[in-house]
Protein backbone atom coordinates (compact mmCIF):
# COMPACT_ATOMS: atom_id res chain seq x y z
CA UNK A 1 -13.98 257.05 113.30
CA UNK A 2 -16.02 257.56 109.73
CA UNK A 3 -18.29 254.56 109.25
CA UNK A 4 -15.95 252.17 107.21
CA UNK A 5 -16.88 251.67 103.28
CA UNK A 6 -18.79 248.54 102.31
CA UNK A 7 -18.71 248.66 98.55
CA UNK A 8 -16.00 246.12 97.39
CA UNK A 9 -15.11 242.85 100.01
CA UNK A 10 -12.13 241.07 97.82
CA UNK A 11 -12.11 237.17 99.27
CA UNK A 12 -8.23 235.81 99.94
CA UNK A 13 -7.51 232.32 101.12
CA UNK A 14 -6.38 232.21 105.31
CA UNK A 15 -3.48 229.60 104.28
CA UNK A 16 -1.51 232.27 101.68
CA UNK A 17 0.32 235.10 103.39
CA UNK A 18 0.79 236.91 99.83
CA UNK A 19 -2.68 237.11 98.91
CA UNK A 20 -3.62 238.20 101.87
CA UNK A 21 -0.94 241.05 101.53
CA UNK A 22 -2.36 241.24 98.37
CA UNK A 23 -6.03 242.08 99.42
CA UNK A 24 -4.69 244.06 102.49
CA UNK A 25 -2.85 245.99 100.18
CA UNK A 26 -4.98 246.97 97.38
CA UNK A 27 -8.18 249.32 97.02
CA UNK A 28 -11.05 246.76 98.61
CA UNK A 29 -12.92 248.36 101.26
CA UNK A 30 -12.79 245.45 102.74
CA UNK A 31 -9.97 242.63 102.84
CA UNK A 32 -11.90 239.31 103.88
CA UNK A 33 -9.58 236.35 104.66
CA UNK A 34 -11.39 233.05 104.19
CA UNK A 35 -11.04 230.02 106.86
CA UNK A 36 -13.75 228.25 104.85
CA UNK A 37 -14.18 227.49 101.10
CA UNK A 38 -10.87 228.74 99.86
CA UNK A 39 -8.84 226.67 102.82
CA UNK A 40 -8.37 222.33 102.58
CA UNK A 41 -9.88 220.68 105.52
CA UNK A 42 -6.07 219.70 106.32
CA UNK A 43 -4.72 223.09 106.38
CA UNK A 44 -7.42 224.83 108.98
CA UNK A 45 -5.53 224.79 111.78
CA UNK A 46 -2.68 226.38 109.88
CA UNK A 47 -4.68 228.51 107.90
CA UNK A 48 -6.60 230.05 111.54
CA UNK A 49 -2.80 230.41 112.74
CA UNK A 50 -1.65 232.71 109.72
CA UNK A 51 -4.87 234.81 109.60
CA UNK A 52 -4.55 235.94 113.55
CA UNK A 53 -0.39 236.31 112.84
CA UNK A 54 -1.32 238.64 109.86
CA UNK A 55 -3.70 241.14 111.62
CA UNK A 56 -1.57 241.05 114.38
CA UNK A 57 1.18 242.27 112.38
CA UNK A 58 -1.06 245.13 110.95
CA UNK A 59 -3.02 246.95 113.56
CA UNK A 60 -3.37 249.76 111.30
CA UNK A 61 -6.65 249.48 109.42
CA UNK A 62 -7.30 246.77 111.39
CA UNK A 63 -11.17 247.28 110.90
CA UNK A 64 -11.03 246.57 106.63
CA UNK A 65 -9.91 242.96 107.97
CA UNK A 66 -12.49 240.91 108.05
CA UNK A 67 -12.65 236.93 108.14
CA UNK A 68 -14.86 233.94 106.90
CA UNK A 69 -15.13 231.60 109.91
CA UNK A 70 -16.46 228.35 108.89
CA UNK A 71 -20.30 227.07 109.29
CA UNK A 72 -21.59 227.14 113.03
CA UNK A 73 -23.10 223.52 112.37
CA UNK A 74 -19.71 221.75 111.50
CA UNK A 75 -16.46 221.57 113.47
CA UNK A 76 -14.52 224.45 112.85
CA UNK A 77 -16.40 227.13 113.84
CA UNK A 78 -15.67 228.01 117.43
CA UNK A 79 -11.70 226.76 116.68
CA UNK A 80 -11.47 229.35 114.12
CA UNK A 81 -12.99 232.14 116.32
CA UNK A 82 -10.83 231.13 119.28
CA UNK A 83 -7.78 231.88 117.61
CA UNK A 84 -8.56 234.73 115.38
CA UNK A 85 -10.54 236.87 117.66
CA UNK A 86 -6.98 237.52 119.89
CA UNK A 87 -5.99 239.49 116.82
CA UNK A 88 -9.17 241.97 116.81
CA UNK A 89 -10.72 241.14 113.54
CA UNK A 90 -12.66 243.86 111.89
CA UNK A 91 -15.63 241.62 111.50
CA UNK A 92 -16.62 238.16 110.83
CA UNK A 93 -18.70 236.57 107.72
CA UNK A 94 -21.01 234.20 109.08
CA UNK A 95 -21.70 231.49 106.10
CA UNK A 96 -24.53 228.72 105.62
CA UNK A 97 -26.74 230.01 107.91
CA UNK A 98 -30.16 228.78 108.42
CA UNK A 99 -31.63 231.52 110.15
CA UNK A 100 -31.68 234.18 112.46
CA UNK A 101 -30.56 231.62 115.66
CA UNK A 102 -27.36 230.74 114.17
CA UNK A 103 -26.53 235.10 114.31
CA UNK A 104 -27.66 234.60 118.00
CA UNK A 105 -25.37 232.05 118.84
CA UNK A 106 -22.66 233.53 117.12
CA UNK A 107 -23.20 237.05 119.05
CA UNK A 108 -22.87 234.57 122.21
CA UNK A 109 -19.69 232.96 121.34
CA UNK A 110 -18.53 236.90 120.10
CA UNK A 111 -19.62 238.20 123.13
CA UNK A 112 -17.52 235.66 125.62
CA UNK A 113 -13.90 236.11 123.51
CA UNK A 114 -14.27 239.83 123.49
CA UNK A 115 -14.70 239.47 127.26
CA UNK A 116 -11.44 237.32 127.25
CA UNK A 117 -9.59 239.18 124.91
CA UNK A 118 -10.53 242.75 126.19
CA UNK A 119 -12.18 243.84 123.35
CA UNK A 120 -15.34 245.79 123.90
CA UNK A 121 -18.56 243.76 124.31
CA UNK A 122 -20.45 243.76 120.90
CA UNK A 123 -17.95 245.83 118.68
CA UNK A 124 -17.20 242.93 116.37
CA UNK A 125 -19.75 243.77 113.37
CA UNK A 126 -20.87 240.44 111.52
CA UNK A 127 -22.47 239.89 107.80
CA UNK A 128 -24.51 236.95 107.03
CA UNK A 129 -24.54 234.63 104.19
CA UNK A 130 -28.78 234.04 104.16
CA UNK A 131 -28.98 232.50 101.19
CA UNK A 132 -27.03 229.34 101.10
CA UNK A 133 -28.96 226.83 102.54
CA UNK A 134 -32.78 226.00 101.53
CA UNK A 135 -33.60 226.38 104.99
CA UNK A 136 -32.67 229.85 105.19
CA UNK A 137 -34.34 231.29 102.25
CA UNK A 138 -37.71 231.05 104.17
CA UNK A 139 -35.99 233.77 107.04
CA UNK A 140 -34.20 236.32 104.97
CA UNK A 141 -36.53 238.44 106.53
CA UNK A 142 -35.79 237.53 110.04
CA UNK A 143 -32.82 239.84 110.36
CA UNK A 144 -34.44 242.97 111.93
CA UNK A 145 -32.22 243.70 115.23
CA UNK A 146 -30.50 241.15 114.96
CA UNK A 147 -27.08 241.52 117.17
CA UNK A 148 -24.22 242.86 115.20
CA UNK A 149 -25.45 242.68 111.86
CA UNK A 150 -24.50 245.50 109.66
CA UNK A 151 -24.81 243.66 105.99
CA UNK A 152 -26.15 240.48 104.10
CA UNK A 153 -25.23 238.79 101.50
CA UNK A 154 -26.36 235.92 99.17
CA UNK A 155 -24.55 232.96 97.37
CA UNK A 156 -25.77 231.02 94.60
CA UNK A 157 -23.46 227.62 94.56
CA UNK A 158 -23.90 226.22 97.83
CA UNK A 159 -27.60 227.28 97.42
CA UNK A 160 -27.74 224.85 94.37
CA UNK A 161 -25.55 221.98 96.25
CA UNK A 162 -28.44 222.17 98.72
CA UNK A 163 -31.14 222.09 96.48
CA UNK A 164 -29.47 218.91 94.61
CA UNK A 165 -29.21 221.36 91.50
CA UNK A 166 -26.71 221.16 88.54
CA UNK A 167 -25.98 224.27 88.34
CA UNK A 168 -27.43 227.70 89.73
CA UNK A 169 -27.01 229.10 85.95
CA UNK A 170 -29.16 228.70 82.86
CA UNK A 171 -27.55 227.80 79.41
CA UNK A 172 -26.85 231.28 78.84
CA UNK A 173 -24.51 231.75 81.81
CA UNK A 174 -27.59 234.23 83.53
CA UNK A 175 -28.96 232.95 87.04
CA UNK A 176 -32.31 230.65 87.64
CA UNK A 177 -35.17 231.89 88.69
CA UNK A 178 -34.68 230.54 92.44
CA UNK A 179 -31.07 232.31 92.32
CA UNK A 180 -32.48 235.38 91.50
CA UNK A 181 -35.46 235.16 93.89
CA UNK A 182 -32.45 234.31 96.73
CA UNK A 183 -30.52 237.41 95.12
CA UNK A 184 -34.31 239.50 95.72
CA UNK A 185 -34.81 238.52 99.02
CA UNK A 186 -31.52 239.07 100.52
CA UNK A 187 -31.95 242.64 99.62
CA UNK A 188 -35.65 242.88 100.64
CA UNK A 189 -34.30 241.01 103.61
CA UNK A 190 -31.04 244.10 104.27
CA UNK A 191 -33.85 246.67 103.66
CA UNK A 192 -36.51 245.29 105.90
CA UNK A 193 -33.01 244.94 108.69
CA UNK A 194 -31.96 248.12 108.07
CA UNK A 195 -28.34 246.65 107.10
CA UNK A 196 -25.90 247.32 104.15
CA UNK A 197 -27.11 244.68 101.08
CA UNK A 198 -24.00 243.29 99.28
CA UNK A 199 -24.00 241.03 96.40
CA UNK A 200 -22.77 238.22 95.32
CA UNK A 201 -19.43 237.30 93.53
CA UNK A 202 -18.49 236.88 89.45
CA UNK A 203 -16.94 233.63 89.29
CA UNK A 204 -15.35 235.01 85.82
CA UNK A 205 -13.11 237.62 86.76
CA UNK A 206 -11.37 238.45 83.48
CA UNK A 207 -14.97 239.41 82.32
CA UNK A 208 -14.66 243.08 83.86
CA UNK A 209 -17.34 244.65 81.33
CA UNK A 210 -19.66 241.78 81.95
CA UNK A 211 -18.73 242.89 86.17
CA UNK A 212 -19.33 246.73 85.27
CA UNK A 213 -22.88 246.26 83.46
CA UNK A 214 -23.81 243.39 86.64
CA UNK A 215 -23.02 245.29 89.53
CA UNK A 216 -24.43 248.90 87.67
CA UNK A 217 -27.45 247.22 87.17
CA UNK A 218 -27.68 245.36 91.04
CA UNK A 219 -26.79 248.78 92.33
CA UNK A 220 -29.97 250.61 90.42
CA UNK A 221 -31.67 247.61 92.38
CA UNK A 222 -30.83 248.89 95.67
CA UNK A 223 -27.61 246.91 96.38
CA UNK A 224 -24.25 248.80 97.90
CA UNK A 225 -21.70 246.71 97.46
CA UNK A 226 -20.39 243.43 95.84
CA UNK A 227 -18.11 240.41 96.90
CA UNK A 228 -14.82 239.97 95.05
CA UNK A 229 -12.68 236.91 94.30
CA UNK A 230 -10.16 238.93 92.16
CA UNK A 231 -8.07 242.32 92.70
CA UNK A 232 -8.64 242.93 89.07
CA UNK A 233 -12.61 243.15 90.38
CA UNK A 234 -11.93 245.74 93.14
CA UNK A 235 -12.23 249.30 90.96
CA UNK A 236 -14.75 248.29 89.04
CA UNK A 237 -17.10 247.59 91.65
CA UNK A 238 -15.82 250.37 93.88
CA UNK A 239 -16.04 252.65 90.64
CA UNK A 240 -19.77 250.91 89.88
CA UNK A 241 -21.18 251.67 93.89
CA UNK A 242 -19.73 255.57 94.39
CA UNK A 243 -22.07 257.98 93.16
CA UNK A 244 -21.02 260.49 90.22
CA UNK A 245 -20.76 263.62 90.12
CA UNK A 246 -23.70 264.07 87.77
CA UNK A 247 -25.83 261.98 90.53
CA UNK A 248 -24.76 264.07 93.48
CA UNK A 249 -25.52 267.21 91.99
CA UNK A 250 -28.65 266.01 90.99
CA UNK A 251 -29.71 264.37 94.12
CA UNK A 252 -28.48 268.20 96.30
CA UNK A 253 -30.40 269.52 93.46
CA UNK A 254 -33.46 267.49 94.40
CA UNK A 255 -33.42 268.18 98.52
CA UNK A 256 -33.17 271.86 97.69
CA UNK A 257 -36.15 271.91 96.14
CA UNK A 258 -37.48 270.33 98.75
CA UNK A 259 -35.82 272.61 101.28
CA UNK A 260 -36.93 275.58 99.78
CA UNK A 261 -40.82 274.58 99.51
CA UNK A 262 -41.31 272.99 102.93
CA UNK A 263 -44.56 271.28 103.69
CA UNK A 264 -44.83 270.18 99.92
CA UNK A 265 -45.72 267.10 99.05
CA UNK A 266 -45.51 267.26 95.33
CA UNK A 267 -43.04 269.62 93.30
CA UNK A 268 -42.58 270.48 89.80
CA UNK A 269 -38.79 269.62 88.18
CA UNK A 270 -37.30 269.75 84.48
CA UNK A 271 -40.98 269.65 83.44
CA UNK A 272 -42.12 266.51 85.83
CA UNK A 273 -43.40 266.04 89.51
CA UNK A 274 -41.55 265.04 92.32
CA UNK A 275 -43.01 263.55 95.24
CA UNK A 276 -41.03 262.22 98.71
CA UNK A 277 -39.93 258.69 97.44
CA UNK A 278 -37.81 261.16 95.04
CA UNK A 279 -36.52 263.04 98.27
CA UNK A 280 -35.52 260.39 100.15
CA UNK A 281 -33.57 258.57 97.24
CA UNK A 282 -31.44 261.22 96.71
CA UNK A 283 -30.97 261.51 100.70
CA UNK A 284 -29.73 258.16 100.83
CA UNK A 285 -27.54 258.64 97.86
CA UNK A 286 -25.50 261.77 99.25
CA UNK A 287 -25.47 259.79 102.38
CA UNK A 288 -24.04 256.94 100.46
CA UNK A 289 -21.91 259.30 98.96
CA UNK A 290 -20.66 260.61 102.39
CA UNK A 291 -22.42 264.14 102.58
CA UNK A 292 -24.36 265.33 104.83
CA UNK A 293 -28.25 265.73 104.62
């Protein structure tokens, strides 16, 4: 099986069969059914119930289904696995983290319901929310082999409700400083892991050309995906984190070069030098772009 796309992960609430069949539905990469923010405290148990009835009922593409299981520290954590992991999620989202332990413990728990479920040992992928506690901002660099970690991600709101902070924005709608530093280090944190980075959400999902310009801009950065609240969100980001044509052909253009003078270092191109940071950029694009190197 192709390693499964990571650019677009649309949110849908565990307690609403439609949305679900919404996001299962639609063009996210990734369909990621939410036991914790988007579900009332009195509708958990329900909500676990109708997430492990719906991927039962769909084994096919099984692996885009994904599901938010609520913080380790609180209550609901280890209910939520127990009766989701039955249905053979594609992966879990860990949230409010506070460091690499809490991915330990959660490989643990993983590890035993695979056992009793007869899924295989360690096949359940997981991404981490690092950013959403103050705690965990000083380890977003603790990641490196960590067990089943394939992407991070950030989040600015519960970031601020831990810092006592109004609001994560300034006046102008833009991120603080300390939300952009958490948005910085949870990519210098996927990059020193060796894991997928993925932003974080637009709250304002009828601003699509504000979404466009954002998630251009966080891809130039390094980022390879984006979290969605909306399916009207879903083809701009995928459209915003697959490589054009223009940028494949130039990246081929740039390891043929490099192919065809081997044991260079430095190469004239279009009247400028290229050195190996150039060559391995466009390797990783036409990797991200599914081509082979």
């Amino acid at each position: 099986m192709p390693p499964i796309k990571m650019r677009s992960w649309l949110f849908a609430p565990g307690d609403s069969d439609k949305k679900m069949a919404k996001a299962a539905d639609g063009g996210a990469d990734i369909a990621l059914f939410d036991l914790e923010d988007a579900v009332a405290t009195e509708n958990k148990v329900l909500a676990r119930q109708m997430v492990h009835d719906f991927m039962q009922g769909r084994p096919q593409g099984r692996e885009r289904f994904w599901v938010r299981i609520n913080p380790l520290d609180g209550p609901y954590a280890l209910a939520d696995l127990a009766a989701i992991m039955p249905a053979r999620p594609g992966g879990i989202m860990l949230p409010k983290v506070y460091g690499r332990q809490d991915v330990d413990r959660l490989d643990h728990f993983l590890s035993a319901l695979e056992v009793a479920n007869g899924i295989d040992e360690g096949s359940t992928p997981v991404i981490v929310l690092i950013t959403e506690t103050a705690e965990a901002m000083f380890h977003t660099g603790d990641y490196k082999g960590a067990p089943r970690v394939v992407a991070l991600t950030w989040g600015g709101e519960d970031l601020a409700d831990s810092l006592g902070a109004a609001s994560p924005r300034n006046p102008d709608g833009s991120y603080g400083f300390t939300y952009e530093l958490a948005r910085s280090l949870c990519l210098m944190g996927a990059a020193s892991a060796g894991v997928v980075p993925i932003d974080t959400i637009q709250a304002d999902f009828r601003d699509l050309e504000g979404l466009k310009a954002r998630a251009e801009k966080v891809r130039r950065d390094g980022y390879r995906g984006m979290l969605a609240i909306h399916p009207a969100q879903v083809d701009v980001i995928n459209a915003a984190f697959t490589p054009t044509e223009e940028e494949i052909a130039e990246a081929q253009a740039i390891v043929d070069i490099f192919a065809a003078n081997p044991g260079v270092g430095a190469i004239g191109y279009k009247g400028g030098m290229l050195d190996r940071p150039y060559l391995s950029r466009a390797e990783q694009l036409l990797k991200q772009a599914g081509l082979a190197v």
